[in-house]
Protein backbone atom coordinates (compact mmCIF):
# COMPACT_ATOMS: atom_id res chain seq x y z
CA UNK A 1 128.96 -54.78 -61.25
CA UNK A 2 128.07 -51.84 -59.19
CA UNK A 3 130.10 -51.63 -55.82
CA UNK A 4 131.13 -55.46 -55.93
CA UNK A 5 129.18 -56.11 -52.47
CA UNK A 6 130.49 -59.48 -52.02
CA UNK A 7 134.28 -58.79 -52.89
CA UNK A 8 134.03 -56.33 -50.59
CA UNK A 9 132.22 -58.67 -47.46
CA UNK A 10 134.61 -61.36 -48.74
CA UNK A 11 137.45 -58.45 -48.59
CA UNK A 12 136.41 -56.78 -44.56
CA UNK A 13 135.85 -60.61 -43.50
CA UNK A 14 139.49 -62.14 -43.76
CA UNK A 15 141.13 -58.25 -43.41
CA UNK A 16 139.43 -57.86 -40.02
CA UNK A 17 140.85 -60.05 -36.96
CA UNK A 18 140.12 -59.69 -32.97
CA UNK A 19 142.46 -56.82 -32.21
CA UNK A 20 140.09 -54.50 -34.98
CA UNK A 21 136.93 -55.33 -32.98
CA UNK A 22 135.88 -53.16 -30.38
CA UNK A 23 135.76 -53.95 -26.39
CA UNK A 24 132.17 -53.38 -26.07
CA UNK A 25 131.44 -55.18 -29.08
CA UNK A 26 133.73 -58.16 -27.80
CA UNK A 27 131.39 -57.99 -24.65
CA UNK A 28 127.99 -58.05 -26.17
CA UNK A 29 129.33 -60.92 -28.48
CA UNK A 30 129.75 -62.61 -25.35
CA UNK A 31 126.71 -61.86 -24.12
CA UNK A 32 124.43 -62.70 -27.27
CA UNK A 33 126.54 -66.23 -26.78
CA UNK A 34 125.44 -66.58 -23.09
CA UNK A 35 121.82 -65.59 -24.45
CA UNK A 36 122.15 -68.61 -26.88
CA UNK A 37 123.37 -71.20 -25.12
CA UNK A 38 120.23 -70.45 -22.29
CA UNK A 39 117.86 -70.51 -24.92
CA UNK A 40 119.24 -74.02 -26.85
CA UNK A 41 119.54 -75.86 -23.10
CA UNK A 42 116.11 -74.51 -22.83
CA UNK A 43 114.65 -75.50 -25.84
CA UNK A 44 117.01 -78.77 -26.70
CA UNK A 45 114.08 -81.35 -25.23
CA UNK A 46 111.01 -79.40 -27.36
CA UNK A 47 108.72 -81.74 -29.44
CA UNK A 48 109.97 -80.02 -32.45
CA UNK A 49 113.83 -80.91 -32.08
CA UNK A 50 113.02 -84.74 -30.83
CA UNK A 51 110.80 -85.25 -34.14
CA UNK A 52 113.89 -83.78 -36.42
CA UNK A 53 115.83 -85.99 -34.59
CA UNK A 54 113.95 -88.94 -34.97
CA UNK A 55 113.34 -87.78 -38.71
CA UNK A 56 116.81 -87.35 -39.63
CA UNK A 57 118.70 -88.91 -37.03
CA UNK A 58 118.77 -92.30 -38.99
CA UNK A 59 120.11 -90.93 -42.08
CA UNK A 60 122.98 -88.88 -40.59
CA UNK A 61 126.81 -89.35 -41.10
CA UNK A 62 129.42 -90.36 -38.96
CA UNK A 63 127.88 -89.48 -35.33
CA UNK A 64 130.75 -87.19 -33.81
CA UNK A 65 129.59 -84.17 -33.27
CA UNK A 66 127.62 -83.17 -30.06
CA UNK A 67 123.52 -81.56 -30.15
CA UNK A 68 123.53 -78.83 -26.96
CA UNK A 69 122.17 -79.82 -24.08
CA UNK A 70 121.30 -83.95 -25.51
CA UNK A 71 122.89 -86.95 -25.01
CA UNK A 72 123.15 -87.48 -29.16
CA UNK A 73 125.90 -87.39 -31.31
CA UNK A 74 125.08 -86.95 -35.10
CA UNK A 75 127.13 -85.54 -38.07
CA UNK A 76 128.16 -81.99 -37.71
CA UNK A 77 125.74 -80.53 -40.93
CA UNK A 78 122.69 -82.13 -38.27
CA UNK A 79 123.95 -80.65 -35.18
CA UNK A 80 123.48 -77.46 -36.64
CA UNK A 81 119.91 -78.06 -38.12
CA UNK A 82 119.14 -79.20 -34.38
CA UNK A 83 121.08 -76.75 -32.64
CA UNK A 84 119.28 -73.90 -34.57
CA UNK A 85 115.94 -75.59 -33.68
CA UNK A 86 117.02 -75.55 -30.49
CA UNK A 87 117.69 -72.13 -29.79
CA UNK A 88 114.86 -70.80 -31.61
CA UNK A 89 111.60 -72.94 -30.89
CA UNK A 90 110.81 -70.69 -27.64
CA UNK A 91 111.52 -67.52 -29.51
CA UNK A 92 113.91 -65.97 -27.10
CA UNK A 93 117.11 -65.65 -28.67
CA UNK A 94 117.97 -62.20 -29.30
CA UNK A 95 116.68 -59.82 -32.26
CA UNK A 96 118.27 -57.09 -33.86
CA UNK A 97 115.87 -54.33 -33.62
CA UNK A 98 116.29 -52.83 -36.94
CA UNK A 99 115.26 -55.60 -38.91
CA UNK A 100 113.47 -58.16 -36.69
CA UNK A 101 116.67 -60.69 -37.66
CA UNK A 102 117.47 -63.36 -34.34
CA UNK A 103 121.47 -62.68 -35.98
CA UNK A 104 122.94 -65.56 -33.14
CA UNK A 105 120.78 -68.48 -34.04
CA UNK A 106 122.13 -68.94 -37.44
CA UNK A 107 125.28 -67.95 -36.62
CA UNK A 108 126.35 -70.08 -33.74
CA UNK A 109 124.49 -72.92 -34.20
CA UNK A 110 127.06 -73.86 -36.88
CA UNK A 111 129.76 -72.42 -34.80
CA UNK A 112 129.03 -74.70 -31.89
CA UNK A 113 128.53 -77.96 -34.27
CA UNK A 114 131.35 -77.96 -35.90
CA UNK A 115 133.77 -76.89 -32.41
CA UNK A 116 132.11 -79.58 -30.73
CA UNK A 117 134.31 -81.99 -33.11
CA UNK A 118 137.15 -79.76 -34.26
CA UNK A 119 139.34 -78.03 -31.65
CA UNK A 120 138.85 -74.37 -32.05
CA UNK A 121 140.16 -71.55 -29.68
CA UNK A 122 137.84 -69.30 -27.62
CA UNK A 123 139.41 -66.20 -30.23
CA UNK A 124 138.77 -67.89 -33.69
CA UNK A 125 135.32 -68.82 -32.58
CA UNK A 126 134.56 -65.43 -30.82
CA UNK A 127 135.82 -63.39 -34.68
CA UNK A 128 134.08 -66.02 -36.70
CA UNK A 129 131.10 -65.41 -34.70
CA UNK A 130 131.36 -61.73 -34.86
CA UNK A 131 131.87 -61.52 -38.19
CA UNK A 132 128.86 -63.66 -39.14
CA UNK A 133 126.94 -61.73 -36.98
CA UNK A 134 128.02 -58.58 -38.44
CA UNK A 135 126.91 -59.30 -42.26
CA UNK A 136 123.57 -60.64 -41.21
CA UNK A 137 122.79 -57.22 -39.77
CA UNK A 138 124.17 -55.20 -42.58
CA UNK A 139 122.49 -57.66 -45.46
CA UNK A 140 119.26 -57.27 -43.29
CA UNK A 141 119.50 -53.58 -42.76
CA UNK A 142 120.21 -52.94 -46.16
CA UNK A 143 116.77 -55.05 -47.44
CA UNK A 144 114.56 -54.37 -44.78
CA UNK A 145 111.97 -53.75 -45.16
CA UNK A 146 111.29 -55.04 -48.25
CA UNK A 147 112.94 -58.56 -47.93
CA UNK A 148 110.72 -58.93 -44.71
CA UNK A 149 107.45 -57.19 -45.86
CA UNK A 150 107.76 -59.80 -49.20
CA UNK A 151 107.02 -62.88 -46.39
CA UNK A 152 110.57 -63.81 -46.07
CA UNK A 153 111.73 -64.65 -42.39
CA UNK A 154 114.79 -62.59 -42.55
CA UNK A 155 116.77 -65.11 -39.83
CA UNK A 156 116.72 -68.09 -42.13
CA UNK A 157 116.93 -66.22 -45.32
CA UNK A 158 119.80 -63.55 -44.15
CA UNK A 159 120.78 -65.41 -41.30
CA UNK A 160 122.32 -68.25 -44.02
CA UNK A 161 125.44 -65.45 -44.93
CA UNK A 162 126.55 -65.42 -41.36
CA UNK A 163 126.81 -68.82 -40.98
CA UNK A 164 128.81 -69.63 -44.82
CA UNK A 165 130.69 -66.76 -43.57
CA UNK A 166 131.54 -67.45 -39.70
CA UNK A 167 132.23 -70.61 -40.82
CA UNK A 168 134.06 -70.10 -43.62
CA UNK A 169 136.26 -67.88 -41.85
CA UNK A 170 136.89 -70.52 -38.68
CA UNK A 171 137.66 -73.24 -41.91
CA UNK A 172 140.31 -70.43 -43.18
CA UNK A 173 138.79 -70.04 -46.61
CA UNK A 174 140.49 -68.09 -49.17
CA UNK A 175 139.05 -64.98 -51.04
CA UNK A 176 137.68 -66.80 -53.86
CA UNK A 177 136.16 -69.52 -51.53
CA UNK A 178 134.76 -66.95 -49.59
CA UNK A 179 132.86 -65.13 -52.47
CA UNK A 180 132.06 -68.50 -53.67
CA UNK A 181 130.80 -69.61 -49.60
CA UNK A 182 128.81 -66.42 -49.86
CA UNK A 183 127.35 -67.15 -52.70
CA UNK A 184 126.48 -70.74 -52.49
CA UNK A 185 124.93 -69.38 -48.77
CA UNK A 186 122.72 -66.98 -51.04
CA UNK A 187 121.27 -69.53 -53.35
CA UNK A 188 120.09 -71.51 -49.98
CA UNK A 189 118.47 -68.62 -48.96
CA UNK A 190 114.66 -69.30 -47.85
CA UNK A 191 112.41 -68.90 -44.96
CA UNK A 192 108.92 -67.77 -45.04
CA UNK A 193 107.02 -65.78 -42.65
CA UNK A 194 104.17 -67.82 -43.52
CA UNK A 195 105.36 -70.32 -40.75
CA UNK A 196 105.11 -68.45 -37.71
CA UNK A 197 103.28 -70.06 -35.41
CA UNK A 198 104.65 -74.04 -36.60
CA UNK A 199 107.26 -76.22 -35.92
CA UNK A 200 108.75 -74.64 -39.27
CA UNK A 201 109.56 -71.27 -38.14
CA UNK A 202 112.66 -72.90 -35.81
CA UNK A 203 113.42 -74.99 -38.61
CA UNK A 204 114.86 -71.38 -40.47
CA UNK A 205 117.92 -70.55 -38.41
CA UNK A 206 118.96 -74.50 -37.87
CA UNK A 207 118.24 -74.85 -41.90
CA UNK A 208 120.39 -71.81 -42.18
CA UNK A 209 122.97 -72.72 -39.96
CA UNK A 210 123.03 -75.82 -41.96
CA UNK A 211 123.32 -74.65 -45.54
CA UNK A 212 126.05 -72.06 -44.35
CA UNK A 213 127.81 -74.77 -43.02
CA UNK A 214 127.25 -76.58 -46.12
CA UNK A 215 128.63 -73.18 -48.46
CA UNK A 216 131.78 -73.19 -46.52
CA UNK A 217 132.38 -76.92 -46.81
CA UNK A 218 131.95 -77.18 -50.52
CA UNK A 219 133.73 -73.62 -50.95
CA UNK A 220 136.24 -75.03 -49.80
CA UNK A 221 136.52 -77.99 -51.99
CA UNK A 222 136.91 -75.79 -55.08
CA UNK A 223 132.49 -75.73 -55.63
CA UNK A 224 131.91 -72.90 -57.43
CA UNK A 225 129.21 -70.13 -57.49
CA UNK A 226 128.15 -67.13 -59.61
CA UNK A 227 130.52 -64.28 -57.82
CA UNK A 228 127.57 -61.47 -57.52
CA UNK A 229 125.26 -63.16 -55.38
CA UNK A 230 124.32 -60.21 -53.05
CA UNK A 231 124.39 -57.51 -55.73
CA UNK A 232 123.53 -59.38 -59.08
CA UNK A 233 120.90 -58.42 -61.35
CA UNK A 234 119.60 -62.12 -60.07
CA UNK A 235 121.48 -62.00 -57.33
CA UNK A 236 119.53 -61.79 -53.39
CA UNK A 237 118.67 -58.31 -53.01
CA UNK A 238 117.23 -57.95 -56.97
CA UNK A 239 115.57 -61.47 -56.14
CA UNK A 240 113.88 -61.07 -53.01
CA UNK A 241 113.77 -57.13 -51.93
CA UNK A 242 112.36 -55.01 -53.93
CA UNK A 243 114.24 -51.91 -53.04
């Protein structure tokens, strides 16, 4: 398969660690964080995350991981969801120019889930979250504009590699469970731009902090995918860009 994309993400994702990664990019990291947390305290009492709540709330799993900025506890998979709507409902989080993609949302809204019940140091989070970060700009600036012109909302339906990939890095995933997170993140994929202006549209990023979540779990219980997702002749970019 031409250039084996996801061998090679899988590849730069567990060769890279903290000492690779720039100071300045270490600092804006940091500050796309702060920027996140503001905007889920901010948003974490909106109509839209007390009605997922109250939704999905009753059917969640053992209750031990912590929502920002509520009272709740659900399962970990939820705090994401809610965590994503969170942060995204007002629209603030921060956007990657180049392809309209709100890169954090996704991202750490898993990230913060899952440390909430798992101890996790401020480095491993801080890499994981980079590196998440990192392949939902390069996936989005290598299908914009296509991907987004189509209808898709590129920060559910991009944003979903960061988060199998953040996460599966933080869960120490394996090469093969990392192609396999990648591509079990790319067959979640989804998020249309016909819900701006809904409830729906800050359902993306928690749905795709979810299903990344979701990749890296089952990735790493031997649940296998196809292992050209990105590149594929059905693979993501042949499936939903056109160029």
């Amino acid at each position: 398969m031409a250039g084996d994309v996801t061998k090679s993400v899988a590849d730069y994702v567990l060769a890279t660690d903290l000492a690779a990664i720039p100071d300045d990019v270490r600092k804006e990291a940091r500050r796309a964080l702060l920027n996140y947390v503001g905007c889920a305290l901010g948003g974490c009492g909106h109509e839209a995350v007390d009605r997922a709540l109250a939704a999905l709330g009753p059917y969640s799993g053992p209750a031990h991981a912590r929502v920002l900025g509520r009272p709740e506890r659900v399962d970990p998979l939820l705090a994401s969801l809610l965590n994503g709507i969170s942060s995204h409902v007002h629209d603030f989080d921060d956007t990657t120019p180049a392809n309209y993609i709100h890169c954090t949302s996704p991202v750490a809204s898993a990230l913060f889930a899952h440390a909430s019940t798992t101890p996790v140091s401020g480095e491993q989070f801080e890499l994981a979250f980079i590196l998440g970060f990192e392949i939902v700009s390069r996936i989005g600036n290598a299908t914009y504009p296509a991907h987004y012109e189509a209808g898709w909302h590129s920060t559910g339906s991009v944003g979903v590699f960061g988060a199998a990939i953040a996460m599966g890095r933080l869960l120490g995933l394996s090469h093969q469970e990392m192609v396999w997170a990648i591509g079990l993140g790319a067959t979640q994929s989804s998020g249309l731009r016909e819900m701006f202006g809904s409830m729906a549209k800050s359902f993306h990023p928690g749905r795709a902090a979810q299903s990344g979540y979701m990749a890296a779990l089952l990735a790493r219980q031997g649940f296998t995918s196809g292992v050209y997702p990105i590149e594929g002749p059905r693979g993501f970019a042949a499936v939903q860009s056109a160029r």
